[in-house]
PDB file of N, CA and C in Angstrom:
ATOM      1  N   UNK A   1       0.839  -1.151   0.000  1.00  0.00           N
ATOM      2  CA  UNK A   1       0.000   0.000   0.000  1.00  0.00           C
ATOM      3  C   UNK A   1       0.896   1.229   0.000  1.00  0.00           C
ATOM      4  N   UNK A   2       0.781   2.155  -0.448  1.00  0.00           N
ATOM      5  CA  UNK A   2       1.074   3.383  -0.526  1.00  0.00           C
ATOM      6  C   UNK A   2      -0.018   4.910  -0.301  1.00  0.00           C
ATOM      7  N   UNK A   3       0.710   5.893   0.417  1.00  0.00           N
ATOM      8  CA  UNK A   3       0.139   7.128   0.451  1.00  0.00           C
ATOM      9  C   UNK A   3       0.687   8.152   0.462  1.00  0.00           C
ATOM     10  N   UNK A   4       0.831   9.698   0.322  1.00  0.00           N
ATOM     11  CA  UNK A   4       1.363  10.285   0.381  1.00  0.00           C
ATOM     12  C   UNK A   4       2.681  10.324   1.027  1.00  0.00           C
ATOM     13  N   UNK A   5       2.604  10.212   3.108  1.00  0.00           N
ATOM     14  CA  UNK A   5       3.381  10.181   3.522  1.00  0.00           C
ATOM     15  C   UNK A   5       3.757   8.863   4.342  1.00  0.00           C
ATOM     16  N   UNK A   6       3.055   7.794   3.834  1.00  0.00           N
ATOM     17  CA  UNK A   6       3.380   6.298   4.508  1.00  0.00           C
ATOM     18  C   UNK A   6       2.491   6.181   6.042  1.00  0.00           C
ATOM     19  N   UNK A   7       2.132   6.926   6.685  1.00  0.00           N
ATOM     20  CA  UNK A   7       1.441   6.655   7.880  1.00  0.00           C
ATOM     21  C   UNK A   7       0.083   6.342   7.555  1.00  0.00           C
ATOM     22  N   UNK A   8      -0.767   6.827   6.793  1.00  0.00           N
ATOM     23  CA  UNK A   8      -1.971   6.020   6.931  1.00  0.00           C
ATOM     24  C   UNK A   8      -1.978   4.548   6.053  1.00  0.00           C
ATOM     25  N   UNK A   9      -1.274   4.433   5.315  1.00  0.00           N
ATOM     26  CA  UNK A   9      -0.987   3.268   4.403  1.00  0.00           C
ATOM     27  C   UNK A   9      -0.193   2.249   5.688  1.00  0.00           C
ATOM     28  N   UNK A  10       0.637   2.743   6.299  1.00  0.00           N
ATOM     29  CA  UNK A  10       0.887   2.170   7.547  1.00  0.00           C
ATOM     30  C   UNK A  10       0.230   1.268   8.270  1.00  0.00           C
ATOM     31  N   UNK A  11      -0.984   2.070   8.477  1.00  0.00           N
ATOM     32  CA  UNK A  11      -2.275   1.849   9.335  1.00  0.00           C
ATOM     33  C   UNK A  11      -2.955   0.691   8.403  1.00  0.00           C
ATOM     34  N   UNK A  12      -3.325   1.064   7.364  1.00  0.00           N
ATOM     35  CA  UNK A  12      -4.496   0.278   6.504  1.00  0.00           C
ATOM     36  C   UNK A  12      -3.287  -1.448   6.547  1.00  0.00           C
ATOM     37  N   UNK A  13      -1.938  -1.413   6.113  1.00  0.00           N
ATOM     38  CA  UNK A  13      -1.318  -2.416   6.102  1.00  0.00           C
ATOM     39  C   UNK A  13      -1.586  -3.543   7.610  1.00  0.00           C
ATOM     40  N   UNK A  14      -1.443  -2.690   8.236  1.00  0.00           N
ATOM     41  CA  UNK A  14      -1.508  -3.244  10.069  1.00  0.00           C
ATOM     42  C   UNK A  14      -2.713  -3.796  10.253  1.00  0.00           C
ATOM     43  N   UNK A  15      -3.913  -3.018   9.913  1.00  0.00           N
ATOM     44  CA  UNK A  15      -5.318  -3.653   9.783  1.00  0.00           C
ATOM     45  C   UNK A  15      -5.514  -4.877   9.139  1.00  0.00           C
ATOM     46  N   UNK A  16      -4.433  -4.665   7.909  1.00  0.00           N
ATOM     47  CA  UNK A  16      -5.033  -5.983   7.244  1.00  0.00           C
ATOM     48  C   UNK A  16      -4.502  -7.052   7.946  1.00  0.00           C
ATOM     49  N   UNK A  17      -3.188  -7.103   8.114  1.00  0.00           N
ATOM     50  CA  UNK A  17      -2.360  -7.806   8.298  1.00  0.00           C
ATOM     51  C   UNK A  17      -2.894  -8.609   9.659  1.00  0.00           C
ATOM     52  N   UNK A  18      -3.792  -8.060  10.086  1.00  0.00           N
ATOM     53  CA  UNK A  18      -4.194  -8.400  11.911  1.00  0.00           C
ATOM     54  C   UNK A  18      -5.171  -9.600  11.347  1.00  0.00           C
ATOM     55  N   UNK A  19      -5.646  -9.120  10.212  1.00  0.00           N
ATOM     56  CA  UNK A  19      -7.012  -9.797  10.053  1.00  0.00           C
ATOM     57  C   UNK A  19      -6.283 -10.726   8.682  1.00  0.00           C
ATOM     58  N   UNK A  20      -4.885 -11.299   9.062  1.00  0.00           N
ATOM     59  CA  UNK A  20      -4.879 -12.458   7.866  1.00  0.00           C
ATOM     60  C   UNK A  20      -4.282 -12.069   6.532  1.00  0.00           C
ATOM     61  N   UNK A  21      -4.481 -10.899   6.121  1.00  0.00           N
ATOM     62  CA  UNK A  21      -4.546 -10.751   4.919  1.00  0.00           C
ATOM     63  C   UNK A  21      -2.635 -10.065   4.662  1.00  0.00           C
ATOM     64  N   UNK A  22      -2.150 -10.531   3.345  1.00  0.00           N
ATOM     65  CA  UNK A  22      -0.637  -9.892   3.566  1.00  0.00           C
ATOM     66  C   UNK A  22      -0.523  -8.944   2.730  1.00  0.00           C
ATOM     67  N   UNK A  23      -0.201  -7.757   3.531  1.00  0.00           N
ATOM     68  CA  UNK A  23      -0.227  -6.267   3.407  1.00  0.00           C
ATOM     69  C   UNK A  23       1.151  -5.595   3.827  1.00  0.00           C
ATOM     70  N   UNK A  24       1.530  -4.743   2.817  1.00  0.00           N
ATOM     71  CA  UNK A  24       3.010  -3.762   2.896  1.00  0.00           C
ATOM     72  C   UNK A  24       2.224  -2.839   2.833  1.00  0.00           C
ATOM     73  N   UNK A  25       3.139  -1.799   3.711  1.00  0.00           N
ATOM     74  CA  UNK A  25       3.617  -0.586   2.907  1.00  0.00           C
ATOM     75  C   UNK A  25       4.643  -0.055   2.792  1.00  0.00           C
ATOM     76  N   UNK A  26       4.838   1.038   2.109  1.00  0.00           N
ATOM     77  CA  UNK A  26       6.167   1.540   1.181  1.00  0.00           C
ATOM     78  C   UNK A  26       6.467   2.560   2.425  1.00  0.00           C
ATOM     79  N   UNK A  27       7.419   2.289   3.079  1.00  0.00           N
ATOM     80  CA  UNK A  27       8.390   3.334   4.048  1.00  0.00           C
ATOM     81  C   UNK A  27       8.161   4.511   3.185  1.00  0.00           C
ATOM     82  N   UNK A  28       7.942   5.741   4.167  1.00  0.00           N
ATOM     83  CA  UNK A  28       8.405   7.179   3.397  1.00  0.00           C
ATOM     84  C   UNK A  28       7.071   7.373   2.129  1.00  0.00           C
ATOM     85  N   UNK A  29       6.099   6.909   2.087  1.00  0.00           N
ATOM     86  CA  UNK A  29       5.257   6.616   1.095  1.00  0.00           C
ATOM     87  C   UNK A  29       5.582   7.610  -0.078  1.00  0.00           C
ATOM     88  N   UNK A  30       4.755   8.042  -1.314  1.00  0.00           N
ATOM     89  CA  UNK A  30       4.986   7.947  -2.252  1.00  0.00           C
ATOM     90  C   UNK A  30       6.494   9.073  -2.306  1.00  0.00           C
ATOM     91  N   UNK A  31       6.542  10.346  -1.616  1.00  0.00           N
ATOM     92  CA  UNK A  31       7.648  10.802  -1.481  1.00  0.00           C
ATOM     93  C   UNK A  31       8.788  10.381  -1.308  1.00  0.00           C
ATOM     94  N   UNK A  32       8.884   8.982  -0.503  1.00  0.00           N
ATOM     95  CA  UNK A  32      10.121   8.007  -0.219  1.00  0.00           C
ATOM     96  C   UNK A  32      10.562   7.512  -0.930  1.00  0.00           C
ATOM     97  N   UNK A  33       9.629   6.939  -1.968  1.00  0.00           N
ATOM     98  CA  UNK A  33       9.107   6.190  -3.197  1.00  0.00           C
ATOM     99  C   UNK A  33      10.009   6.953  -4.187  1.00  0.00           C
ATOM    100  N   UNK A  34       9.494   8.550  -4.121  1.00  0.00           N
ATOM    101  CA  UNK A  34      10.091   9.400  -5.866  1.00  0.00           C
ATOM    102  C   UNK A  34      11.888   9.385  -4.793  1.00  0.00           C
ATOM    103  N   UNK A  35      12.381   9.730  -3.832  1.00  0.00           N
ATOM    104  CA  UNK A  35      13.135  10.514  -3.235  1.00  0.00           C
ATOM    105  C   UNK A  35      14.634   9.365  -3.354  1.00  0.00           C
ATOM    106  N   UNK A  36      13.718   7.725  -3.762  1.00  0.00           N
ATOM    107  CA  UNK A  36      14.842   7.011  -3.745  1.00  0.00           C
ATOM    108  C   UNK A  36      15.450   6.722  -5.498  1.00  0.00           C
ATOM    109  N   UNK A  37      14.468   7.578  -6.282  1.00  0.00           N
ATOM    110  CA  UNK A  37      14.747   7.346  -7.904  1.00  0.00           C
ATOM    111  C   UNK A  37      13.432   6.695  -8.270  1.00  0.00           C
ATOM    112  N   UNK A  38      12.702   6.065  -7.731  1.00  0.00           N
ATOM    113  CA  UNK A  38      11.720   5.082  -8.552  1.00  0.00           C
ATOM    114  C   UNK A  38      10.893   5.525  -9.245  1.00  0.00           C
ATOM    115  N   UNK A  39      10.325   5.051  -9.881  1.00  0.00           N
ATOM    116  CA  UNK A  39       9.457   6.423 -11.372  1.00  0.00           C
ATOM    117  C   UNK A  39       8.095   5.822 -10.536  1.00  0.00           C
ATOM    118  N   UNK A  40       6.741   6.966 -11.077  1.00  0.00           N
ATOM    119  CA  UNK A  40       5.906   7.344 -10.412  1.00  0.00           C
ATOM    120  C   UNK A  40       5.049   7.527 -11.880  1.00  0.00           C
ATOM    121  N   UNK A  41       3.951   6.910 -11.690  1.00  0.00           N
ATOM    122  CA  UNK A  41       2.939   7.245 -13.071  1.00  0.00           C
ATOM    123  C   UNK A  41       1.633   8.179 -12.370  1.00  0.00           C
ATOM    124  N   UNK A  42       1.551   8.936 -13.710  1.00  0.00           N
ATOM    125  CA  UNK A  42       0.243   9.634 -12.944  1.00  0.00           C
ATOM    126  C   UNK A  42      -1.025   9.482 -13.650  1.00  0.00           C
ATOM    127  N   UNK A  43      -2.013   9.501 -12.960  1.00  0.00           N
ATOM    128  CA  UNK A  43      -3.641   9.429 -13.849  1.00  0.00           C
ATOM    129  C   UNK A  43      -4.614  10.728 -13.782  1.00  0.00           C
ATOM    130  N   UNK A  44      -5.470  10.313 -14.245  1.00  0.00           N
ATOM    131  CA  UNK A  44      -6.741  11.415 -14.132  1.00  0.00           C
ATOM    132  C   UNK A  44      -6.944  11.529 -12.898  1.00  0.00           C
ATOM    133  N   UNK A  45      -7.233  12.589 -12.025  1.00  0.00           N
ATOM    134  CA  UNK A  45      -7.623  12.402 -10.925  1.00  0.00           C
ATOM    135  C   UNK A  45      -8.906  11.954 -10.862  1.00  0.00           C
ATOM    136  N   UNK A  46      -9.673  11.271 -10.218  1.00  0.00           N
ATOM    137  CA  UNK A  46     -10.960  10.594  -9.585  1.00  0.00           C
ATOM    138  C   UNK A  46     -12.013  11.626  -9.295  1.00  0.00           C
TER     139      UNK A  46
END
């Protein structure tokens, strides 16, 4: 999972993970993500 700054993606990972299901998230979320080189696609917003 990913989010802006990794703490609520944090959260949603931990939830799942309690309840069974196998869930990451990305340290540093998507900022951690661009800050280590990794490319980033963008869409329409919703």
């Amino acid at each position: 999972m990913i989010c802006a700054s990794g703490n609520r993606s944090l959260r949603a990972a931990e939830h799942l993970a309690a309840r069974g299901v196998d869930a990451l998230s990305v340290t540093g979320g998507t900022a951690g993500w661009a800050r280590t080189g990794r490319p980033l696609a963008g869409g329409s917003p919703a």
